[in-house]
Protein backbone atom coordinates (compact mmCIF):
# COMPACT_ATOMS: atom_id res chain seq x y z
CA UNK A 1 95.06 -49.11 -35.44
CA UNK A 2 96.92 -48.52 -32.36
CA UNK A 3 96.73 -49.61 -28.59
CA UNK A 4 96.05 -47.44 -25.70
CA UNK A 5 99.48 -48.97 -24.74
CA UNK A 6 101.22 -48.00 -27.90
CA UNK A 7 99.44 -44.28 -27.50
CA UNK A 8 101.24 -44.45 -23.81
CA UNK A 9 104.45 -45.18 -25.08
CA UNK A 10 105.03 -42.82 -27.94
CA UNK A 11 105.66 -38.67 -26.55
CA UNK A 12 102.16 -36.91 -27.39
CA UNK A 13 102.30 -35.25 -30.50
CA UNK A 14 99.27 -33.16 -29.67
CA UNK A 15 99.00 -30.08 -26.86
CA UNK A 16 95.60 -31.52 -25.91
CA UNK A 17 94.12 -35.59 -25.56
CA UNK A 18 91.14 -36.84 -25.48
CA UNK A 19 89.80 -38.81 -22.12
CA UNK A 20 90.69 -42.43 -23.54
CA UNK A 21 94.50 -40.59 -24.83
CA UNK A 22 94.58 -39.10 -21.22
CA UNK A 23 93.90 -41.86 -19.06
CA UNK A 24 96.96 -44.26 -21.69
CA UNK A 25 99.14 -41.34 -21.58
CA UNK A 26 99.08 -41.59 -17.62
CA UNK A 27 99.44 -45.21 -18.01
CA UNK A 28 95.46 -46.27 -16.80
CA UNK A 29 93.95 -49.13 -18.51
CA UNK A 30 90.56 -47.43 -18.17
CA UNK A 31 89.67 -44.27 -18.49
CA UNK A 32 87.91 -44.11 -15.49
CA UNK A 33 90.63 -43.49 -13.13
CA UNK A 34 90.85 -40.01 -15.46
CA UNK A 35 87.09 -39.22 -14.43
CA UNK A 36 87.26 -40.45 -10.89
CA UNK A 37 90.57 -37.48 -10.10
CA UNK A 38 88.24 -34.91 -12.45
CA UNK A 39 85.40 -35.70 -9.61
CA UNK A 40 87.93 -35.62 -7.20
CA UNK A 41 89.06 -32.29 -7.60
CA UNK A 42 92.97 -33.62 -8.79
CA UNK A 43 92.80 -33.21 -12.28
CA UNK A 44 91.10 -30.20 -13.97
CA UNK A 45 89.85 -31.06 -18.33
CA UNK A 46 91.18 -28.42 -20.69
CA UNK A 47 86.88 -28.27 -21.58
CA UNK A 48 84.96 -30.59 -24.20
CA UNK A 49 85.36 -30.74 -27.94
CA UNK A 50 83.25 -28.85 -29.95
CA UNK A 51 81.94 -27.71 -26.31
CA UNK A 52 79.63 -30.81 -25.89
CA UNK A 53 81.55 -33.60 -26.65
CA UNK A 54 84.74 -36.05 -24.99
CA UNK A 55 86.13 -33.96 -22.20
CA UNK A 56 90.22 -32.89 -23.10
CA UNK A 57 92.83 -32.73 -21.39
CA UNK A 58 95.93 -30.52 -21.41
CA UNK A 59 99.21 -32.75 -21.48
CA UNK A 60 100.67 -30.16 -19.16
CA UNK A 61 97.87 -30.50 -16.36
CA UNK A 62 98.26 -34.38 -16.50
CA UNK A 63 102.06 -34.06 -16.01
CA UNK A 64 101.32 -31.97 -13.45
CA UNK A 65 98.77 -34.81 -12.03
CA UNK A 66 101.21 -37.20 -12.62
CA UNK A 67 103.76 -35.34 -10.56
CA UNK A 68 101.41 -34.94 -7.86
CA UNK A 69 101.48 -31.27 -7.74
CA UNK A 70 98.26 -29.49 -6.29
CA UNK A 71 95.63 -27.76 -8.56
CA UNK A 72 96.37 -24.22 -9.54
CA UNK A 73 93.17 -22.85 -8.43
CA UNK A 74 93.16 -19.80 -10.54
CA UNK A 75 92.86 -22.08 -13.54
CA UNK A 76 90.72 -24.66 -11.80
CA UNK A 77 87.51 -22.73 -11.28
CA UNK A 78 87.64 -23.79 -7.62
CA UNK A 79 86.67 -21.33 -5.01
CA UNK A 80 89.58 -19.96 -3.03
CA UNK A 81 90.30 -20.02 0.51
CA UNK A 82 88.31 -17.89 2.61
CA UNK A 83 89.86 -14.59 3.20
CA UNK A 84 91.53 -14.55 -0.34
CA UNK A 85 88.44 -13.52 -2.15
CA UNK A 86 88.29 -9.71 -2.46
CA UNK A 87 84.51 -9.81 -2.46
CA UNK A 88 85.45 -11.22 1.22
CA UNK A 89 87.68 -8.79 2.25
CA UNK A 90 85.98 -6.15 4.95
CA UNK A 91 87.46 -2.29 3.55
């Protein structure tokens, strides 16, 4: 059985992780750092397994986490800013 640390240190094989591959991919020792940027707003999950289980995680978003870049907020489900909305714009 592998580490969390060995699972850091090998290249994902796998497209998606799950919470616990996340947070050793991104070099956590917890997996609560993972949950705590998901709450945050600075890391967005791919959705859950079998739609109610483990939340995954793109390896794509988390480079892009790990990179610092912002949240594409198309893909995020967050609202946009005001005035970008068409339900908001006045015809």
């Amino acid at each position: 059985m592998r580490s969390n640390l060995d699972a850091a240190l090998l290249p994902p094989t796998r497209r998606v992780l799950t919470t616990t591959e996340a947070a050793a991919y991104c070099g956590f020792k917890t997996p609560s750092a993972i949950r705590k940027a998901q709450l945050e707003g600075r890391l967005t999950p791919e959705g859950r397994r079998g739609g109610k289980g483990t939340w995954m995680w793109l390896v794509d978003e988390l480079d892009r986490f790990l990179r610092g870049a912002s949240v594409d907020t198309e893909r995020s489900g967050m609202p946009r800013p005001r005035g970008e909305d068409e339900e908001t714009k006045t015809k």
